[in-house]
N, C-alpha and C. Protein backbone atom coordinates (compact mmCIF):
# COMPACT_ATOMS: atom_id res chain seq x y z
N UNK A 1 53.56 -14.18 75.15
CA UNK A 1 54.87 -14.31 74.53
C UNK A 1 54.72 -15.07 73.22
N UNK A 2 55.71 -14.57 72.34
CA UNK A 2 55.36 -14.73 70.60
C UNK A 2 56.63 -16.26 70.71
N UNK A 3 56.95 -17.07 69.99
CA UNK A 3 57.41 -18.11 69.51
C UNK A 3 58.24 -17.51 68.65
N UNK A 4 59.74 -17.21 68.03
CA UNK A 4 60.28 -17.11 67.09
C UNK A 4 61.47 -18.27 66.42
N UNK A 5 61.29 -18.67 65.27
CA UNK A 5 62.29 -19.79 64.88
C UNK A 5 63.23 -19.23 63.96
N UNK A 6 64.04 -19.77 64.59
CA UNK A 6 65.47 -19.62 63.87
C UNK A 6 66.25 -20.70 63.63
N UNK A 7 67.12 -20.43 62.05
CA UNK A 7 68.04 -21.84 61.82
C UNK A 7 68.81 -21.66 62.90
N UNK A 8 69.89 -23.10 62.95
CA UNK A 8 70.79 -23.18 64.29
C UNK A 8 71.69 -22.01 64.24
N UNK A 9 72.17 -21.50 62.90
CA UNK A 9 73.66 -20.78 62.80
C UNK A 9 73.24 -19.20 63.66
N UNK A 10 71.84 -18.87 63.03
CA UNK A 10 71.38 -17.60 63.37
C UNK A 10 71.46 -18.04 65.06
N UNK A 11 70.48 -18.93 65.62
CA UNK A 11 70.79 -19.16 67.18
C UNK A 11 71.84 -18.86 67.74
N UNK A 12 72.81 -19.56 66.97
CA UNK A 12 74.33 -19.56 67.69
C UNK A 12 74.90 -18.16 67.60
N UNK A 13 74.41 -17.76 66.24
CA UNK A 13 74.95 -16.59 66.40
C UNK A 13 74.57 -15.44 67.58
N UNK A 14 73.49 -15.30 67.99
CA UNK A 14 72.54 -14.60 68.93
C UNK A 14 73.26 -15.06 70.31
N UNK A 15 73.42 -16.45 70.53
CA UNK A 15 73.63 -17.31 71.67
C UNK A 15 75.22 -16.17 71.93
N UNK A 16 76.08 -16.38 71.48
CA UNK A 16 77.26 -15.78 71.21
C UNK A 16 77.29 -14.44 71.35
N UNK A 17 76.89 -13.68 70.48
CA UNK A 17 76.32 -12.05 71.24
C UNK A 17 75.76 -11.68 72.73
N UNK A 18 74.94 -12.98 72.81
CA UNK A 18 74.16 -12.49 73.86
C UNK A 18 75.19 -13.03 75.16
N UNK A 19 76.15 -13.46 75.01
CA UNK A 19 77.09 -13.67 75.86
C UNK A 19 78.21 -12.75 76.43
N UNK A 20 78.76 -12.58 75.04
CA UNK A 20 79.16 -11.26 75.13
C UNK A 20 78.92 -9.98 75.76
N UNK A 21 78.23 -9.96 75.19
CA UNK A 21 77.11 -8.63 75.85
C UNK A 21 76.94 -8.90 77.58
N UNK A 22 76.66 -9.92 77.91
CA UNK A 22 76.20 -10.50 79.21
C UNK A 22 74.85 -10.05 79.28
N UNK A 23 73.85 -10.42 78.20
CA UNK A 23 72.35 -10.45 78.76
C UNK A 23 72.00 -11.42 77.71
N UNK A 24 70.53 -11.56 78.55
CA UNK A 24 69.88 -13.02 77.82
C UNK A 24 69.70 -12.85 76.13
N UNK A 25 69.43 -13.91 75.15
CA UNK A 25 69.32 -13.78 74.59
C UNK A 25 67.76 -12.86 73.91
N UNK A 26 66.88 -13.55 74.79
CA UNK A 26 65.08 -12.43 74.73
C UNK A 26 65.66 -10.87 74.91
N UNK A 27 66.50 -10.48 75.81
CA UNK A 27 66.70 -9.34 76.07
C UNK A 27 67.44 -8.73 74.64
N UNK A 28 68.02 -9.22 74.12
CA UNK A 28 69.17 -9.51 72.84
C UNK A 28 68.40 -9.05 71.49
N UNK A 29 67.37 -9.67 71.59
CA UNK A 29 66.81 -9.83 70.89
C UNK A 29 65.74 -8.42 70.87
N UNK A 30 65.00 -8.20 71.95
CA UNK A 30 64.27 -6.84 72.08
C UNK A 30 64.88 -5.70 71.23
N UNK A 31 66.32 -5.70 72.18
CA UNK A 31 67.26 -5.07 71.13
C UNK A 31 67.08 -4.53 70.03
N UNK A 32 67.51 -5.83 69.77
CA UNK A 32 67.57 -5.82 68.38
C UNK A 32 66.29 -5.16 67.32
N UNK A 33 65.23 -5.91 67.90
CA UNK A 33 64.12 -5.48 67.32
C UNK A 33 63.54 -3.63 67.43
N UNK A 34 63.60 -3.69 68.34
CA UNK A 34 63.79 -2.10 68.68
C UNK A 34 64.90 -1.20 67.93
N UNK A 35 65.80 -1.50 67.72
CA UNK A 35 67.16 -0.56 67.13
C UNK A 35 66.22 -0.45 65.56
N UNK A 36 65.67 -1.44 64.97
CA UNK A 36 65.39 -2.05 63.75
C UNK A 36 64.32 -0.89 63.43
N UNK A 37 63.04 -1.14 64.38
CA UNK A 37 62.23 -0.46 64.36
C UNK A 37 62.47 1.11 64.79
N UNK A 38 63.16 1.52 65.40
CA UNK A 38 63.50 3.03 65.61
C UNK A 38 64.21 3.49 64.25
N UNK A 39 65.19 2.56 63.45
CA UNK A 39 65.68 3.10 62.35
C UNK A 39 64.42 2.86 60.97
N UNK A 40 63.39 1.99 61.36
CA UNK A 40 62.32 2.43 60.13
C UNK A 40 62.02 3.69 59.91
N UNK A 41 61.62 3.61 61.04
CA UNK A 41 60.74 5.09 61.51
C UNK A 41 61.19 6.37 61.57
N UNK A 42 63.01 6.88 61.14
CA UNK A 42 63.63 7.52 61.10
C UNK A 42 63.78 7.65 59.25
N UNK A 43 63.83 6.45 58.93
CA UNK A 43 64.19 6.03 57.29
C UNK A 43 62.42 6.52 56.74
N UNK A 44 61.36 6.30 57.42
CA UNK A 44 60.06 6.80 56.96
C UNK A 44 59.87 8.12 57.08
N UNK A 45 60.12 8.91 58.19
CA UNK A 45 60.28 10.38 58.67
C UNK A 45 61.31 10.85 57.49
N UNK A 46 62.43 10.61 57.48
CA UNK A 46 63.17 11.35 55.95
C UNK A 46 62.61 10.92 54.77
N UNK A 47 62.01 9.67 54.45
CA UNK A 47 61.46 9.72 52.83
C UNK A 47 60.28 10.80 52.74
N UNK A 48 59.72 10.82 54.02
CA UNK A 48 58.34 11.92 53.83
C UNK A 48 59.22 13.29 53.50
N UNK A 49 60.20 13.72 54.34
CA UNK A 49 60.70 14.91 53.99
C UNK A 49 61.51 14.64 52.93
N UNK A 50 61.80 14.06 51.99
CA UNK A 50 62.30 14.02 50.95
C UNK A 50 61.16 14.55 49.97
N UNK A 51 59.77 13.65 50.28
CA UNK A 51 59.25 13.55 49.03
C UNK A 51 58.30 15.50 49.15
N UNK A 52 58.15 15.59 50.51
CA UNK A 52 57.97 17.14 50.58
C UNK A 52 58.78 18.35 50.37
N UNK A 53 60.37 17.92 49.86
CA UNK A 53 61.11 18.43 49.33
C UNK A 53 60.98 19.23 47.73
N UNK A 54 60.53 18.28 47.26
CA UNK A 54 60.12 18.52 45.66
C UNK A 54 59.10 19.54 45.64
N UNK A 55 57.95 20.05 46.84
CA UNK A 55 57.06 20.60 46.08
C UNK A 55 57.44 21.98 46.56
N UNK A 56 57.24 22.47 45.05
CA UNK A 56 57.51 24.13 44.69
C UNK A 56 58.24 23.84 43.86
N UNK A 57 59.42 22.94 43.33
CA UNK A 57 60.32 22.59 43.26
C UNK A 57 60.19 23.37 41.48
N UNK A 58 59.52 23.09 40.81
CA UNK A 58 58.93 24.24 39.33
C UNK A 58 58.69 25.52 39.39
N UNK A 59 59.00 26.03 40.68
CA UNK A 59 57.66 27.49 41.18
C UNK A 59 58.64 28.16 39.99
N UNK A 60 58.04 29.54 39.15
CA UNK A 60 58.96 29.76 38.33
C UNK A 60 58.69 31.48 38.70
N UNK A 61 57.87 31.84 39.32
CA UNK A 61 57.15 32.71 39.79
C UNK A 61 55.85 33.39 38.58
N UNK A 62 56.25 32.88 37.43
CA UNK A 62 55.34 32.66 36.60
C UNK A 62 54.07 32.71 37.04
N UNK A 63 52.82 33.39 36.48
CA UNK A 63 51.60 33.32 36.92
C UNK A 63 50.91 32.87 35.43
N UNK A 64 51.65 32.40 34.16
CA UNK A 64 50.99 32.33 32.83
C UNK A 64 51.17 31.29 32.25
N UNK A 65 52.20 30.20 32.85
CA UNK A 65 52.40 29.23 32.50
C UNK A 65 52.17 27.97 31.99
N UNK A 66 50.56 27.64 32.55
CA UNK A 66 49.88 26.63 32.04
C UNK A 66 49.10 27.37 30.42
N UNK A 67 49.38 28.76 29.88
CA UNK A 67 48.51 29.05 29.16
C UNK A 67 49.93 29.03 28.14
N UNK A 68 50.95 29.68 28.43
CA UNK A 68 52.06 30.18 27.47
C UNK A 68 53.17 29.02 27.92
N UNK A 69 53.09 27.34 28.06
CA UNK A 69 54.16 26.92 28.50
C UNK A 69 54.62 26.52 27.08
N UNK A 70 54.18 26.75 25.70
CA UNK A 70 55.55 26.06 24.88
C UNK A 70 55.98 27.34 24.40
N UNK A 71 55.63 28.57 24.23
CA UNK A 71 56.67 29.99 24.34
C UNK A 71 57.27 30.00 24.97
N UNK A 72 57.08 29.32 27.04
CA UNK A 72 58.31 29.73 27.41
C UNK A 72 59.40 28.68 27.13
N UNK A 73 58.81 27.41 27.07
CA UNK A 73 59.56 25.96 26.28
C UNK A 73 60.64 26.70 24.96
N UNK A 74 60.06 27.26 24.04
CA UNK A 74 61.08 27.80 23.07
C UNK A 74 62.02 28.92 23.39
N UNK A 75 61.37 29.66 24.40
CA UNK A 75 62.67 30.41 24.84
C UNK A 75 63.59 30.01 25.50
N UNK A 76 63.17 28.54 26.45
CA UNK A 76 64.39 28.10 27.19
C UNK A 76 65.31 27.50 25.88
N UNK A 77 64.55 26.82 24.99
CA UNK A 77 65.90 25.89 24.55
C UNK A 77 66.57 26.77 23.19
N UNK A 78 65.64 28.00 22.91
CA UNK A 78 66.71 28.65 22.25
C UNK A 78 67.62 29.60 22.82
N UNK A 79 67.67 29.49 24.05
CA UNK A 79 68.57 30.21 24.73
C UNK A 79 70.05 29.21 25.21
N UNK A 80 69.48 27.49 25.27
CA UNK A 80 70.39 26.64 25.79
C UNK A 80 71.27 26.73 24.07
N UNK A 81 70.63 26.36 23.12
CA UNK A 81 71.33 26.04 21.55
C UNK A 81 71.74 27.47 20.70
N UNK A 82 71.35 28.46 21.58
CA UNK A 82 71.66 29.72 20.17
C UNK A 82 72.40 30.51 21.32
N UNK A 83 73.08 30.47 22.28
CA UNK A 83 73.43 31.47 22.84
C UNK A 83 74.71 31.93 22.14
């Protein structure tokens, strides 16, 4: 078993919940720690699918692009300014 310190207010505050609730405060506390850690791990699982979101995200179906990208650069923006 780990040692955790807390100022008094946080105690009291826990002391008070854990009353409420009607279980100990260790139990209170598991809780807690657990809810914490299940929502990392939910908040890490969506940033990964976020950041695997982006790729393709340029696909243009283009196969010439790294050779002809400021022709197609001038056709986009004279199409945005001269239409």
């Amino acid at each position: 078993m780990k040692t955790v310190q807390l100022d008094s207010s946080q105690f009291d505050a826990l002391a008070e919940e854990s009353k409420r609730r009607q279980i100990s405060i260790d139990e209170l506390l598991g809780n807690l720690v657990k809810q914490y850690l299940d929502e990392l791990s939910i908040l890490s699982r969506r940033s990964e699918a976020d950041l695997m979101s982006i790729i393709g995200l340029g696909d243009s179906g283009l196969s010439d692009v790294s050779e002809n990208h400021d022709k197609y650069l001038g056709e986009i923006i004279a199409n945005e300014h001269f239409r």
